[in-house]
Protein backbone atom coordinates (compact mmCIF):
# COMPACT_ATOMS: atom_id res chain seq x y z
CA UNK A 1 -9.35 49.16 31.33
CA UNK A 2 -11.95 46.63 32.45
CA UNK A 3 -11.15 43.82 30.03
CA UNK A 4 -14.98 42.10 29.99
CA UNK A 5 -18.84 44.42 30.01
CA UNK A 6 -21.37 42.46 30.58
CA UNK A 7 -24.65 44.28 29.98
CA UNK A 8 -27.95 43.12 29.24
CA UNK A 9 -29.64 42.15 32.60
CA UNK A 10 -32.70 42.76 34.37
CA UNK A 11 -35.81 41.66 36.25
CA UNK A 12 -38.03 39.33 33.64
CA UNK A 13 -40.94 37.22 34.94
CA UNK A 14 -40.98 33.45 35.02
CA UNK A 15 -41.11 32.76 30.90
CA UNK A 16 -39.52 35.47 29.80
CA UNK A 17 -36.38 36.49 27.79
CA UNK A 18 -33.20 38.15 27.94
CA UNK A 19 -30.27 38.90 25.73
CA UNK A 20 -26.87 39.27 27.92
CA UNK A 21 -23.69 41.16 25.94
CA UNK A 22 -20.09 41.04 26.83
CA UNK A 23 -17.81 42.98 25.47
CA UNK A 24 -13.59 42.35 25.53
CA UNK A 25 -10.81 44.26 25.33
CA UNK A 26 -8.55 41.44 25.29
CA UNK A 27 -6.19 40.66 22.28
CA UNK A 28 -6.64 37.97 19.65
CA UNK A 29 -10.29 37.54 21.00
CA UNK A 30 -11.42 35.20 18.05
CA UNK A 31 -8.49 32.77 19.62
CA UNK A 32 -10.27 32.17 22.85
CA UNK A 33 -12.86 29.58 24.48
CA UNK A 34 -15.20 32.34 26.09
CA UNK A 35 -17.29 31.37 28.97
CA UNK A 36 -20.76 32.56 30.62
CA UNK A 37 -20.76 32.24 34.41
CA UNK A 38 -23.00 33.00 36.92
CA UNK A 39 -23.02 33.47 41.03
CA UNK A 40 -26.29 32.98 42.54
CA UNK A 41 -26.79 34.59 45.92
CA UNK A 42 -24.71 32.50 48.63
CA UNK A 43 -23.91 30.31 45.79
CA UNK A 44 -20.41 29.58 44.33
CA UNK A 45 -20.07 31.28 40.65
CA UNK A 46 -20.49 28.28 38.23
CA UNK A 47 -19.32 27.93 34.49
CA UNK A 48 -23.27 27.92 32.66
CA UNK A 49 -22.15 27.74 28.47
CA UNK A 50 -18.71 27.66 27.00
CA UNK A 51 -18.33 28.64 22.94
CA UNK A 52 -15.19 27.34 21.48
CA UNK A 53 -12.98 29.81 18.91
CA UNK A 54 -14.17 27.23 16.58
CA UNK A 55 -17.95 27.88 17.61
CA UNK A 56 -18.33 24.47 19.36
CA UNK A 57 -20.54 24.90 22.37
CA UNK A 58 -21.19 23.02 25.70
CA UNK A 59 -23.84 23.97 27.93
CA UNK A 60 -24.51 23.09 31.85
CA UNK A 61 -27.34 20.58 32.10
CA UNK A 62 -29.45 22.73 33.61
CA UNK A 63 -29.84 25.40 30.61
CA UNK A 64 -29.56 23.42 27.17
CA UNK A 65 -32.51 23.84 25.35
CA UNK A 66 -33.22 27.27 27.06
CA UNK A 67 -30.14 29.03 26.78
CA UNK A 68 -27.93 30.41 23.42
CA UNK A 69 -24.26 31.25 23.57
CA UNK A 70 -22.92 33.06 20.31
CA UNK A 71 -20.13 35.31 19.70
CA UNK A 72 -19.02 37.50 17.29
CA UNK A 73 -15.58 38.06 17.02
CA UNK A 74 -15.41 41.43 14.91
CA UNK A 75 -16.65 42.83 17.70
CA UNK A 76 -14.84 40.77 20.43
CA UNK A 77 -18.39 39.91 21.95
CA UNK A 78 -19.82 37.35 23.28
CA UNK A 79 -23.70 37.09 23.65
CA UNK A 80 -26.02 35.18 25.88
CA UNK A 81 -29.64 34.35 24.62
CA UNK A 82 -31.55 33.18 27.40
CA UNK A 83 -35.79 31.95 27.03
CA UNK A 84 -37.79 30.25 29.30
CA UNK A 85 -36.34 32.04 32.36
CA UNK A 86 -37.11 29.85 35.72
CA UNK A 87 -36.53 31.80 39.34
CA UNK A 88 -33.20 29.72 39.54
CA UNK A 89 -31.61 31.15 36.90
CA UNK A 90 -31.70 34.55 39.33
CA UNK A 91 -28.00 35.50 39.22
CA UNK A 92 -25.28 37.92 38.57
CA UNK A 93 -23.80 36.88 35.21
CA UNK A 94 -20.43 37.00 34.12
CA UNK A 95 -18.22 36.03 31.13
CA UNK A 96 -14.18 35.52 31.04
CA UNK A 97 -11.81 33.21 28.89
CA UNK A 98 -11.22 29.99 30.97
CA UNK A 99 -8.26 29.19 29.13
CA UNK A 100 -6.30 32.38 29.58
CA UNK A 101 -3.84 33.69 32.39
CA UNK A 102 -4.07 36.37 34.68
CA UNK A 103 -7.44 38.34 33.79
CA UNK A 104 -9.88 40.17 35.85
CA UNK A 105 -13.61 39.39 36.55
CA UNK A 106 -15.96 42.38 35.18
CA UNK A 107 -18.78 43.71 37.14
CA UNK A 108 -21.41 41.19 35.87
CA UNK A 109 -25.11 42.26 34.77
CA UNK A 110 -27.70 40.71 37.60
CA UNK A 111 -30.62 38.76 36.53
CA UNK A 112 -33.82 38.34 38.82
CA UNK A 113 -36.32 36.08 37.49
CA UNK A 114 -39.54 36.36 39.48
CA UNK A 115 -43.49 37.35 39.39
């Protein structure tokens, strides 16, 4: 059982929105920090929001004011509201616990953000 789904990508245009899901089937969900990553092509992947279990958040320089990390834990799923999309946010998109041991990367949902 793939233990993160992220869903929610897509090609937007310079501007535009998206709203990335993942979903986790790992226990006591609501007890873990829960990440947003991404891996630009022939990029390293790179932490981009973290949301606390206590719903404090910190968010790479690059995204704060643009990007929203929420979660909601009777669903074990974390969400990523993203606006004013720039062509460097292009990306495959993953979330994962950063605090936990021994779990597996999901497949990641791809954003391209171009004209």
């Amino acid at each position: 059982q793939e233990q993160f789904v992220e869903s929610g990508g897509g090609l937007v245009q310079p501007g535009g929105s998206l709203r990335l899901s993942c979903v986790s089937s790992i226990s006591n969900f609501r007890s873990y920090a829960m990440t947003w990553y991404r891996q630009a092509p022939g990029k390293q992947r790179e932490a981009v929001v973290t949301i606390t279990a206590g719903d404090g958040t910190n968010y790479v320089g690059s995204v704060k004011g643009r990007f929203t990390i929420t979660r909601d834990n009777a669903k074990n799923t974390v969400f990523l509201q993203m606006n004013s999309l720039k062509p460097e946010d292009t990306a495959v998109y993953y979330c994962n616990a950063p605090y936990a041991v021994g779990l597996s990367w999901g497949q990641g949902t791809q954003v391209t953000v171009s004209s």
